[in-house]
PDB file of N, CA and C in Angstrom:
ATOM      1  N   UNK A   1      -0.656 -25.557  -4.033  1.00  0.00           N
ATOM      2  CA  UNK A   1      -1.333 -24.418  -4.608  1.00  0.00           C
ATOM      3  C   UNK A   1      -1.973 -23.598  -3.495  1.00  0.00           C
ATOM      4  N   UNK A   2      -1.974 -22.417  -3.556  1.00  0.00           N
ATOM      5  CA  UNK A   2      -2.327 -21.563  -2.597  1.00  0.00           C
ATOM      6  C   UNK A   2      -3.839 -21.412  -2.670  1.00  0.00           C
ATOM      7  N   UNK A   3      -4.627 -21.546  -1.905  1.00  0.00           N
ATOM      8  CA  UNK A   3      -6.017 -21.573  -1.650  1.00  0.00           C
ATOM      9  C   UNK A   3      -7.249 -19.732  -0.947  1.00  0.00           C
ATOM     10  N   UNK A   4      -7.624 -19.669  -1.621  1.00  0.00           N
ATOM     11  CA  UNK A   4      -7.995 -18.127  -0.562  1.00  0.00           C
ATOM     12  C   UNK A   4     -10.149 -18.454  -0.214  1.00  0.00           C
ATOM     13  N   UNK A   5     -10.212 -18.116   0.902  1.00  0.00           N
ATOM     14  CA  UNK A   5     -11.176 -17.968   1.151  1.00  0.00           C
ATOM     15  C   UNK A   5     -11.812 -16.856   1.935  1.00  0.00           C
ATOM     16  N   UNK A   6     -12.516 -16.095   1.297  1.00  0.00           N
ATOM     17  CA  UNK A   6     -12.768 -14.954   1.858  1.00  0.00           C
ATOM     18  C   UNK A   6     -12.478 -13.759   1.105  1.00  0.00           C
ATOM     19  N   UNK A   7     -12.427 -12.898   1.420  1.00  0.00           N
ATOM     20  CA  UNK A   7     -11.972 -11.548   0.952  1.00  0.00           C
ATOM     21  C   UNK A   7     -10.432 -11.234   0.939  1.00  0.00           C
ATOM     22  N   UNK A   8      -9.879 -11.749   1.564  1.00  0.00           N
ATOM     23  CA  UNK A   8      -8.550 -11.604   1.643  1.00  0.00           C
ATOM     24  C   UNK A   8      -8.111 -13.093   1.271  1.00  0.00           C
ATOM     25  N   UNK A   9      -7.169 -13.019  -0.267  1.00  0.00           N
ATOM     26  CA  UNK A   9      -6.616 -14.761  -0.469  1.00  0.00           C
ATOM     27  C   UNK A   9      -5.561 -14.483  -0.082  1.00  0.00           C
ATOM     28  N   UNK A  10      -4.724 -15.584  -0.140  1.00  0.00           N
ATOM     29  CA  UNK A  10      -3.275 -15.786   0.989  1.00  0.00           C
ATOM     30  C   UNK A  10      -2.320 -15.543   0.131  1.00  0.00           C
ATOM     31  N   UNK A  11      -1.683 -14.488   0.674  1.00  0.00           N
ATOM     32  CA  UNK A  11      -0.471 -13.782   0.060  1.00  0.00           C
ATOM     33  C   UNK A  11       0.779 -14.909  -0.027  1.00  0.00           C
ATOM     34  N   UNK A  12       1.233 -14.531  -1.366  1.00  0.00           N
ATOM     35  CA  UNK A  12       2.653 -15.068  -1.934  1.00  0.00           C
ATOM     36  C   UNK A  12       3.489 -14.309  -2.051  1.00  0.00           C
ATOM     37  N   UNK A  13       5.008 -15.274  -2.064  1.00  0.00           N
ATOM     38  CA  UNK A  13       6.215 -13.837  -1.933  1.00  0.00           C
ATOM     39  C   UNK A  13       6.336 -13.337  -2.798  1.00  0.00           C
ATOM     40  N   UNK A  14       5.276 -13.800  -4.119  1.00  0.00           N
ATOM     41  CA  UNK A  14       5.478 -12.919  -5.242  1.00  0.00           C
ATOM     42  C   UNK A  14       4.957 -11.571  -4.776  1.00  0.00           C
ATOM     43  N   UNK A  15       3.575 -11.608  -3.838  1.00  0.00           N
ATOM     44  CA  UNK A  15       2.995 -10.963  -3.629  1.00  0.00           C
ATOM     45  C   UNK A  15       3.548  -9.441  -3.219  1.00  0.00           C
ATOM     46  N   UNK A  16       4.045 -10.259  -1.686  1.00  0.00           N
ATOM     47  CA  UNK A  16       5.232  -9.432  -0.690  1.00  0.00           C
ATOM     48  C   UNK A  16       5.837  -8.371  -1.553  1.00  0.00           C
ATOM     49  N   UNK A  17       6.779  -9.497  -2.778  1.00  0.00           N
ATOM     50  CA  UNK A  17       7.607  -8.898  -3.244  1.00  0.00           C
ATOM     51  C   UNK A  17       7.069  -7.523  -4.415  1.00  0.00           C
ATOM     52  N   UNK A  18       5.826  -7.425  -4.576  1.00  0.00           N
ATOM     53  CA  UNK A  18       5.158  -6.742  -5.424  1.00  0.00           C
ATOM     54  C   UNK A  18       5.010  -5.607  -4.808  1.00  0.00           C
ATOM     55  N   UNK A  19       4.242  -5.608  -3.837  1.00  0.00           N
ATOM     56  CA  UNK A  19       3.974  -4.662  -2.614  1.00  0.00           C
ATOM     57  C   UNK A  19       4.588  -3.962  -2.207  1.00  0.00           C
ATOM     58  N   UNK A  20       5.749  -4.514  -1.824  1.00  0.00           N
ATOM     59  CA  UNK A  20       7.277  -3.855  -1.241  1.00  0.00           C
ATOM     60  C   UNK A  20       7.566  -3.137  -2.122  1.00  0.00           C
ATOM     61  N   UNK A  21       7.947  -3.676  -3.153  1.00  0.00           N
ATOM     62  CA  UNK A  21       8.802  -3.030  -4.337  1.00  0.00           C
ATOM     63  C   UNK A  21       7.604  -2.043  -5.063  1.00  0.00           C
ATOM     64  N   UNK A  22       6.825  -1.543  -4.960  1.00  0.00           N
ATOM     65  CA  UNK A  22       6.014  -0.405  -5.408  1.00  0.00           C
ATOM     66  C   UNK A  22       5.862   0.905  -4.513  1.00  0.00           C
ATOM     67  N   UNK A  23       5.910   0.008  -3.376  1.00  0.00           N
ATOM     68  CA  UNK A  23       5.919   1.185  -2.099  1.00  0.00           C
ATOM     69  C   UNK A  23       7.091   1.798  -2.127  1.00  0.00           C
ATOM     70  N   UNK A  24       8.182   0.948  -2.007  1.00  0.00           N
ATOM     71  CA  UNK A  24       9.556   1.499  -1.716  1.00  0.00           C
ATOM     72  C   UNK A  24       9.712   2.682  -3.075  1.00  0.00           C
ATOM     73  N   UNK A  25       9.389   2.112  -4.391  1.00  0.00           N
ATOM     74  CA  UNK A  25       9.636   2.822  -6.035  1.00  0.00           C
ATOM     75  C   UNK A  25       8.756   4.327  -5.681  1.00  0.00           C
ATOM     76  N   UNK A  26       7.489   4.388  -4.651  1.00  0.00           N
ATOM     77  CA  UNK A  26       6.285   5.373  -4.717  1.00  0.00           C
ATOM     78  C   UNK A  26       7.146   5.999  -3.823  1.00  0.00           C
ATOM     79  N   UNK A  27       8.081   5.832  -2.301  1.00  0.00           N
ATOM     80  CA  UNK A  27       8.564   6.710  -1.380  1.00  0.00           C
ATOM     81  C   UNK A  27       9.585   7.136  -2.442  1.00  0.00           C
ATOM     82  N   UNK A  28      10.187   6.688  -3.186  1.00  0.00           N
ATOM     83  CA  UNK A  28      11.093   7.204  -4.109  1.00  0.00           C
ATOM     84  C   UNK A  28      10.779   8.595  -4.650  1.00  0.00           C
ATOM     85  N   UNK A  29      10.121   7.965  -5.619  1.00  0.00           N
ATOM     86  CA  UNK A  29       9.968   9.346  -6.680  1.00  0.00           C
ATOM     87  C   UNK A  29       8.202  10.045  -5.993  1.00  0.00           C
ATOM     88  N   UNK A  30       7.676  10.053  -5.629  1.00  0.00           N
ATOM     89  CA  UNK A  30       6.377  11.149  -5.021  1.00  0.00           C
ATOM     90  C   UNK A  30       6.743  12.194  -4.073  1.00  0.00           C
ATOM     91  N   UNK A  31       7.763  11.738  -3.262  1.00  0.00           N
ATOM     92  CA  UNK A  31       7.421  12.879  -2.291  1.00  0.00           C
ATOM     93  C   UNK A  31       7.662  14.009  -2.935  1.00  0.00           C
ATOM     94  N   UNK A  32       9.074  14.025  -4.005  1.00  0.00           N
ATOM     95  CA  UNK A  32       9.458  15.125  -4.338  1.00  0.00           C
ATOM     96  C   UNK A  32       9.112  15.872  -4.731  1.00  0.00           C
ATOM     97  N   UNK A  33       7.998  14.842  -6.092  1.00  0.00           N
ATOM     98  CA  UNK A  33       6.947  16.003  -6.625  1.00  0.00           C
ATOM     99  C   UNK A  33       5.793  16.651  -5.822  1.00  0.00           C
ATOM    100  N   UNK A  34       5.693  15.709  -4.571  1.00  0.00           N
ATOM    101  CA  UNK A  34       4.733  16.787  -3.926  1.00  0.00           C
ATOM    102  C   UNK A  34       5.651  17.583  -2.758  1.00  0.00           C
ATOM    103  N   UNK A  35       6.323  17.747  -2.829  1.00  0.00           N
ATOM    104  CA  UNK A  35       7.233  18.856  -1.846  1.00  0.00           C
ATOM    105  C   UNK A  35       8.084  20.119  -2.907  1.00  0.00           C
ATOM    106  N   UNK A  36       7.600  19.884  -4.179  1.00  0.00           N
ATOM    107  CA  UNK A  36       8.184  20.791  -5.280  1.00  0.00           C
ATOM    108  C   UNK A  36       6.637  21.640  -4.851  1.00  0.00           C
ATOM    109  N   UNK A  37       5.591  21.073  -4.942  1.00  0.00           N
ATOM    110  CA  UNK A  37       4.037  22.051  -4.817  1.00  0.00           C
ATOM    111  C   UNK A  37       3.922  22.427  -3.839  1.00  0.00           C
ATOM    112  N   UNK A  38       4.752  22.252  -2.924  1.00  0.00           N
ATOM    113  CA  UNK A  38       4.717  22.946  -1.568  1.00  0.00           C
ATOM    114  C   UNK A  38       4.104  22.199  -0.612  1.00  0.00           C
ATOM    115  N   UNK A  39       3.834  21.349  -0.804  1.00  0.00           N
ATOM    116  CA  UNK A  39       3.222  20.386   0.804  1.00  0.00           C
ATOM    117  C   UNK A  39       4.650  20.209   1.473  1.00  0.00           C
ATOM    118  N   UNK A  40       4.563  19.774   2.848  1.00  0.00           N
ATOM    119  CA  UNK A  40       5.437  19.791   4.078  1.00  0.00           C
ATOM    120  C   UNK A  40       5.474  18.699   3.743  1.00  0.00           C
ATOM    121  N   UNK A  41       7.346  18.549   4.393  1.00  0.00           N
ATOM    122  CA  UNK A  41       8.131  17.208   4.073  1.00  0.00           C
ATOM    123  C   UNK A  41       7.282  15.925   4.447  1.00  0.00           C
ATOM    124  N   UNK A  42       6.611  15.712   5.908  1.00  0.00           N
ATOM    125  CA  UNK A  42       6.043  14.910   6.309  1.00  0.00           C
ATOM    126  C   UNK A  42       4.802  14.095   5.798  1.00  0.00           C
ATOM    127  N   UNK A  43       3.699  15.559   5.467  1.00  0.00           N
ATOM    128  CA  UNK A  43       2.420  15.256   4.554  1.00  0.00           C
ATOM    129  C   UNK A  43       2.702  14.704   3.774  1.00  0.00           C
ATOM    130  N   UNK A  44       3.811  15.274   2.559  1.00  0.00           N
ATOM    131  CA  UNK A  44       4.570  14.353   1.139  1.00  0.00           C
ATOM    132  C   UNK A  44       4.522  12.806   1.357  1.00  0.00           C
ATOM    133  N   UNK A  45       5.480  12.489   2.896  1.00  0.00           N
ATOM    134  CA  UNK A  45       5.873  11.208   2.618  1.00  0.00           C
ATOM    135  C   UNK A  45       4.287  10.369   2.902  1.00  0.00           C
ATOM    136  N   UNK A  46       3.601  11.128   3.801  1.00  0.00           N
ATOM    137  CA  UNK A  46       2.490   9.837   4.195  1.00  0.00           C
ATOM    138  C   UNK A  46       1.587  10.018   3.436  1.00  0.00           C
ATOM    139  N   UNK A  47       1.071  11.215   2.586  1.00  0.00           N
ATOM    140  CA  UNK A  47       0.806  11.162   0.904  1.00  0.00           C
ATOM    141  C   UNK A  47       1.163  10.214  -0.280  1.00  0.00           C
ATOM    142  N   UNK A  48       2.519   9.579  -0.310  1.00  0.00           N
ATOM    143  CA  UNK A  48       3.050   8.987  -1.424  1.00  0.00           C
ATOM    144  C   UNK A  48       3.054   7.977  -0.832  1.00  0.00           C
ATOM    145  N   UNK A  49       3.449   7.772   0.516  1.00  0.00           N
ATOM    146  CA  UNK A  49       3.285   6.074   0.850  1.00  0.00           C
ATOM    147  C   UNK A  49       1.973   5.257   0.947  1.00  0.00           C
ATOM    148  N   UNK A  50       0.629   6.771   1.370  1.00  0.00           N
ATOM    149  CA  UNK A  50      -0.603   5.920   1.102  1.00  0.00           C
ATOM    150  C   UNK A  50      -0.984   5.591  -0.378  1.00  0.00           C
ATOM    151  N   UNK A  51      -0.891   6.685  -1.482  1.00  0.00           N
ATOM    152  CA  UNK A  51      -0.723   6.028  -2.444  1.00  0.00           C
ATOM    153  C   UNK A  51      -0.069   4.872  -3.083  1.00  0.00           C
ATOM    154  N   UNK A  52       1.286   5.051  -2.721  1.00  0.00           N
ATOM    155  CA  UNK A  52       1.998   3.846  -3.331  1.00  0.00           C
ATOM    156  C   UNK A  52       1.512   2.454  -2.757  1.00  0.00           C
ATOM    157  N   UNK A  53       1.339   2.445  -1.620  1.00  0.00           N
ATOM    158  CA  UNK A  53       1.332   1.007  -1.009  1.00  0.00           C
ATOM    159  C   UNK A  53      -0.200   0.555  -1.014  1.00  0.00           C
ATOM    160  N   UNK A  54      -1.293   2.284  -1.108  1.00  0.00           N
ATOM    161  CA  UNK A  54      -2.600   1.226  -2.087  1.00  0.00           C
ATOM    162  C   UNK A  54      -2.649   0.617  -3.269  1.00  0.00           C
ATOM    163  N   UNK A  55      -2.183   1.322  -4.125  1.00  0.00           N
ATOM    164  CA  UNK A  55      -1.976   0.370  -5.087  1.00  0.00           C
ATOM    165  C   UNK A  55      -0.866  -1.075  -5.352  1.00  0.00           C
ATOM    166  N   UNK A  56      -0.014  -0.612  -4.388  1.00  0.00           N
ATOM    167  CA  UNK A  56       0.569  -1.567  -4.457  1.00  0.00           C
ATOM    168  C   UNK A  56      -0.151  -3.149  -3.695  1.00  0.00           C
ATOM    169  N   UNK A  57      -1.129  -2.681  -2.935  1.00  0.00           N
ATOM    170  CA  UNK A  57      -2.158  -3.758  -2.343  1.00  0.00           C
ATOM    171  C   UNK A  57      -3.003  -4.063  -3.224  1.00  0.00           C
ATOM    172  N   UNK A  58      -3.705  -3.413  -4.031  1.00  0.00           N
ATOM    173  CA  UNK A  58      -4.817  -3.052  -5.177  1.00  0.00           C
ATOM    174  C   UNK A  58      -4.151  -4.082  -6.080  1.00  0.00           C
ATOM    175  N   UNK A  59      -3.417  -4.409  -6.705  1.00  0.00           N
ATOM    176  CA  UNK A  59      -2.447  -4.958  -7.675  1.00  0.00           C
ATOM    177  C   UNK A  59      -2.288  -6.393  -6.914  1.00  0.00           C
ATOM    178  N   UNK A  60      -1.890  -7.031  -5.887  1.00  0.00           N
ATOM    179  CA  UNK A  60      -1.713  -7.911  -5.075  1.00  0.00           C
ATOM    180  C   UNK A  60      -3.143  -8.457  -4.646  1.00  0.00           C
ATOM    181  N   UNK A  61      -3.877  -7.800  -4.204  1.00  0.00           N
ATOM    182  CA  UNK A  61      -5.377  -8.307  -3.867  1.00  0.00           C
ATOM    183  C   UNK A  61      -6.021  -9.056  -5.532  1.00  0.00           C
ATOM    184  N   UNK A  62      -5.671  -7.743  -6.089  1.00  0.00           N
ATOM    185  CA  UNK A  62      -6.164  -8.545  -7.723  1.00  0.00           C
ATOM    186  C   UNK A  62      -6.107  -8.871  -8.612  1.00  0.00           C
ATOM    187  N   UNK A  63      -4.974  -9.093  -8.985  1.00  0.00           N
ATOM    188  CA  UNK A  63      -4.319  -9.626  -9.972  1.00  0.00           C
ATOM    189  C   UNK A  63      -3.240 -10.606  -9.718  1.00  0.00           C
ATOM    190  N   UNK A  64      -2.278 -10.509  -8.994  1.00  0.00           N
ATOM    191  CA  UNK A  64      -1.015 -11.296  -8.477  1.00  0.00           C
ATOM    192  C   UNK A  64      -1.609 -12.540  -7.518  1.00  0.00           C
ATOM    193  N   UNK A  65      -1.977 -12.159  -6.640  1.00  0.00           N
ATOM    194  CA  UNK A  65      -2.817 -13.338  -6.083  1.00  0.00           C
ATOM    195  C   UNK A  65      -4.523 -13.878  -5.775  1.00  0.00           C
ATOM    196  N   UNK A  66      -4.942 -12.948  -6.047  1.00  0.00           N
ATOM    197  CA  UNK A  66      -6.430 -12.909  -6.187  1.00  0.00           C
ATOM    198  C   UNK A  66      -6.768 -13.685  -7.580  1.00  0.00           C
ATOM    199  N   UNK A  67      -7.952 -14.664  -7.733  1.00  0.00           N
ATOM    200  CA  UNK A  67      -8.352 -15.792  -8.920  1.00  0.00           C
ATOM    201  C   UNK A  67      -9.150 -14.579  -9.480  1.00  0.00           C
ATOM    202  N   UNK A  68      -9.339 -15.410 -10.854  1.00  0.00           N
ATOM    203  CA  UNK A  68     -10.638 -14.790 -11.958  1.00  0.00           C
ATOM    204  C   UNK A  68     -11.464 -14.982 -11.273  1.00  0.00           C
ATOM    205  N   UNK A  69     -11.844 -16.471 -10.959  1.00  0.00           N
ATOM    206  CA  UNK A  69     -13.172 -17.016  -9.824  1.00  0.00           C
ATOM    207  C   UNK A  69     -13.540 -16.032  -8.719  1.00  0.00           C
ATOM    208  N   UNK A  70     -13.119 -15.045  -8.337  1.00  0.00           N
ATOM    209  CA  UNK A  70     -13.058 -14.486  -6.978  1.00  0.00           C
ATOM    210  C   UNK A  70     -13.723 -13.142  -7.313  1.00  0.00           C
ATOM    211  N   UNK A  71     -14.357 -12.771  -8.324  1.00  0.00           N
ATOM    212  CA  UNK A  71     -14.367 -11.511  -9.220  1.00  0.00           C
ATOM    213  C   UNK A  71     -15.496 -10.717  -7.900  1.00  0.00           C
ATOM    214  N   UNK A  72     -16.355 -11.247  -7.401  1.00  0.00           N
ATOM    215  CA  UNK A  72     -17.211 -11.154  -6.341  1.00  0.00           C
ATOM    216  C   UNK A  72     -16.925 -10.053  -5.749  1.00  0.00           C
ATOM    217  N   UNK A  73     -15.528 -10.550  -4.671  1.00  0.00           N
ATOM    218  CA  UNK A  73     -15.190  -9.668  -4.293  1.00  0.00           C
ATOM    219  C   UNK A  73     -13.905  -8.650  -4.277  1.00  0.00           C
ATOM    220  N   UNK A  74     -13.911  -8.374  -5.525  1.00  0.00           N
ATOM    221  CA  UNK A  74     -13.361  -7.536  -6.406  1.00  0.00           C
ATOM    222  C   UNK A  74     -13.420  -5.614  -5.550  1.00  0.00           C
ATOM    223  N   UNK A  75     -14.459  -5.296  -5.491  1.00  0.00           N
ATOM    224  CA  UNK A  75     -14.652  -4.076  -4.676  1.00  0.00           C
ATOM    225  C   UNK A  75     -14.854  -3.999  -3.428  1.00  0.00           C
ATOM    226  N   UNK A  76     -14.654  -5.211  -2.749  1.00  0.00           N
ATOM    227  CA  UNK A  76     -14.313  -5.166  -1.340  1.00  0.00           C
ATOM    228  C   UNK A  76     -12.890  -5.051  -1.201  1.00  0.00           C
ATOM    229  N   UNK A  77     -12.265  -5.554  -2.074  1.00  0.00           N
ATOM    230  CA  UNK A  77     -10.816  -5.704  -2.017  1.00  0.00           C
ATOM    231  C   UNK A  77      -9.848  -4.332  -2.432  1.00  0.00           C
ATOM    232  N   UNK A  78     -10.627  -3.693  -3.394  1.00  0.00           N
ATOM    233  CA  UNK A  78     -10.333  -2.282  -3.478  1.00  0.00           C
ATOM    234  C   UNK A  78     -10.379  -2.089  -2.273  1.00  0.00           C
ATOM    235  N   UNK A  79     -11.791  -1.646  -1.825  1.00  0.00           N
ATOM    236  CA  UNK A  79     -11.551  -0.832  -0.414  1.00  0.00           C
ATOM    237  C   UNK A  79     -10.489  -1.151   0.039  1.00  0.00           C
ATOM    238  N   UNK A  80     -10.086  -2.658   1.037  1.00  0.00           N
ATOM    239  CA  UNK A  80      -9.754  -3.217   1.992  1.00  0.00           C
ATOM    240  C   UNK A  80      -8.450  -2.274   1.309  1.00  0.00           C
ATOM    241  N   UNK A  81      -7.896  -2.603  -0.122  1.00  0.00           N
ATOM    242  CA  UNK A  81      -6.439  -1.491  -0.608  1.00  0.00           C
ATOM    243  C   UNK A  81      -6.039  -0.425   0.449  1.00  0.00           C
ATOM    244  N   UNK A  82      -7.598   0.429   0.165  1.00  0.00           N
ATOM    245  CA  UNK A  82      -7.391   1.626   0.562  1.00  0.00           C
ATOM    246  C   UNK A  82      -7.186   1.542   1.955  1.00  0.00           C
ATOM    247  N   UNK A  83      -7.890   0.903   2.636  1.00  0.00           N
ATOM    248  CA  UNK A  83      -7.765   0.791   4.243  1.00  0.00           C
ATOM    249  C   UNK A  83      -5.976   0.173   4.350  1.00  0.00           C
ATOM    250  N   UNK A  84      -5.977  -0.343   4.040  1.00  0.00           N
ATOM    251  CA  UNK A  84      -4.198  -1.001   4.076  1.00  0.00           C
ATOM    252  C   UNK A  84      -3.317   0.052   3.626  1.00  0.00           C
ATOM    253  N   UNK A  85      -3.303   0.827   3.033  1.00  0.00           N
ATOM    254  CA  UNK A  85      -2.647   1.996   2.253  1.00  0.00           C
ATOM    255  C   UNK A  85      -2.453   2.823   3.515  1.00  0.00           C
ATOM    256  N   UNK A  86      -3.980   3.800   4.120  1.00  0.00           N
ATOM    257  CA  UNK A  86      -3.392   4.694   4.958  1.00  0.00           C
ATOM    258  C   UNK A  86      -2.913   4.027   6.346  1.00  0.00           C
ATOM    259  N   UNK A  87      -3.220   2.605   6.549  1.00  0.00           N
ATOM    260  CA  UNK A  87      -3.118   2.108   7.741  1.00  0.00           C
ATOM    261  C   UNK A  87      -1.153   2.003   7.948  1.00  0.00           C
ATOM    262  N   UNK A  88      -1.207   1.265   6.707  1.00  0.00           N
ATOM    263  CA  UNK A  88       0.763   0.969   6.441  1.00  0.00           C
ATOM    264  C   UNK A  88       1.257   2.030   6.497  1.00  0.00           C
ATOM    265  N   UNK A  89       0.457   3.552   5.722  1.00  0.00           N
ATOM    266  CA  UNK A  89       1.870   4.589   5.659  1.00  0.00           C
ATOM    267  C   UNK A  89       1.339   5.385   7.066  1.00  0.00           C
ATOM    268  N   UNK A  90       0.355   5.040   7.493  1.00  0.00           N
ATOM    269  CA  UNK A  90       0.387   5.782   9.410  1.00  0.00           C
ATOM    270  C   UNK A  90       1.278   5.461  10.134  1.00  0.00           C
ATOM    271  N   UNK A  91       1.515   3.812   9.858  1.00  0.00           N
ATOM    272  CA  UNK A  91       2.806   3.185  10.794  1.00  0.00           C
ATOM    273  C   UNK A  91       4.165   3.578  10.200  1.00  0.00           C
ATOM    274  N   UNK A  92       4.314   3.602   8.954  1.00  0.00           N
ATOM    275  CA  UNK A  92       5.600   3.674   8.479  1.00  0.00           C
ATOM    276  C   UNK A  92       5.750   5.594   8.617  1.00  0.00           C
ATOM    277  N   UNK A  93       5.355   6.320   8.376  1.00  0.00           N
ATOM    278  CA  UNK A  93       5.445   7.585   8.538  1.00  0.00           C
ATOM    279  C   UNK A  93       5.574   8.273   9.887  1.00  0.00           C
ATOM    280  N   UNK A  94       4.612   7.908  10.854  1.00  0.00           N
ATOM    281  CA  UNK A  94       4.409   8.638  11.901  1.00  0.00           C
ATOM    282  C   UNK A  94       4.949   7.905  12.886  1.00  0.00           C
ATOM    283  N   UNK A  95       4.857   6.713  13.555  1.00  0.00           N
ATOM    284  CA  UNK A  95       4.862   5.425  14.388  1.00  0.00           C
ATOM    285  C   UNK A  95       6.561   5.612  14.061  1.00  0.00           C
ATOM    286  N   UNK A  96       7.032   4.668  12.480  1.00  0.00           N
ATOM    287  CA  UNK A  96       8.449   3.978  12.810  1.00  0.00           C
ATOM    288  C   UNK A  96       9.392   5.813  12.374  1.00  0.00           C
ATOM    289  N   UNK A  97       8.519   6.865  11.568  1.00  0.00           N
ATOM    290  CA  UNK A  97       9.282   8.167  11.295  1.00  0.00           C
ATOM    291  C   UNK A  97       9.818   8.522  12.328  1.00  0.00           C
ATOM    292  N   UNK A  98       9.174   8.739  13.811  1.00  0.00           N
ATOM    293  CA  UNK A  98       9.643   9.566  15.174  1.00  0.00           C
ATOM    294  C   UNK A  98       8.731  10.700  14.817  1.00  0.00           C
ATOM    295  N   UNK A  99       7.642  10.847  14.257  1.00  0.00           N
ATOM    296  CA  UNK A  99       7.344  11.744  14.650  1.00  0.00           C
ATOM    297  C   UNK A  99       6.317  11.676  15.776  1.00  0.00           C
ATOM    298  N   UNK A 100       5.632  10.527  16.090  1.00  0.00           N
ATOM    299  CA  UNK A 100       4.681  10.677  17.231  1.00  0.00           C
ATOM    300  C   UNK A 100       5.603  10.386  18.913  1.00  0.00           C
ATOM    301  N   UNK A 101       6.851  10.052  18.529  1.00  0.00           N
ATOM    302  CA  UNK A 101       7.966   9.705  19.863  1.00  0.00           C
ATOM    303  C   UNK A 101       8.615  10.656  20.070  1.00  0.00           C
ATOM    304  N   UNK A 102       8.774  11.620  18.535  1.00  0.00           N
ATOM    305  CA  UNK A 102       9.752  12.616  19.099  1.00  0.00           C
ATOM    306  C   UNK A 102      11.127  12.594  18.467  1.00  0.00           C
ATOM    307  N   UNK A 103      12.364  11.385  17.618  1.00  0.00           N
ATOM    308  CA  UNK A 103      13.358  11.077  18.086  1.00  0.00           C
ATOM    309  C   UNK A 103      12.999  10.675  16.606  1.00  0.00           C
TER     310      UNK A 103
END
């Protein structure tokens, strides 16, 4: 049985697999609608990937692997979402996109 101590409990591949698969579903369908309102291709994607992949952490922190027992820290774990959200789509957008290399 998987054990968590702290603010962060220990991710399962259900977890992974939750995460992934919300982010990937959010780069899907968001950018478009925000590049139909006129935001720039780039803003769109690191727009929809910070959304998608906070919640897709938000969902994983608290419900999928996070206990009832753990309710405590419940709004630390939000945050920590949000911090994981723009942190993942900085790397995945800008870092692995090419746009801070160029290429």
């Amino acid at each position: 049985m998987i054990q968590s101590k702290g603010i962060i409990p220990r991710i399962s591949f259900k977890g992974v697999f939750v995460f992934m698969s919300i982010t990937i579903i959010g780069l899907l369908i968001l950018p478009a609608l925000f590049m139909g309102i006129g935001i720039t291709k780039t803003a769109s994607f690191f727009i929809a990937c910070t959304i998608s992949s906070s919640i897709g952490s938000m969902l994983v922190l608290t419900k999928v692997d996070g206990k009832p027992a753990e309710k405590t820290y419940f709004n630390k774990r939000i945050v920590l979402s949000i911090i994981i959200g723009l942190l993942s789509s900085a790397l995945i957008i800008f870092v692995f996109g090419g746009d801070i290399f160029g290429y």
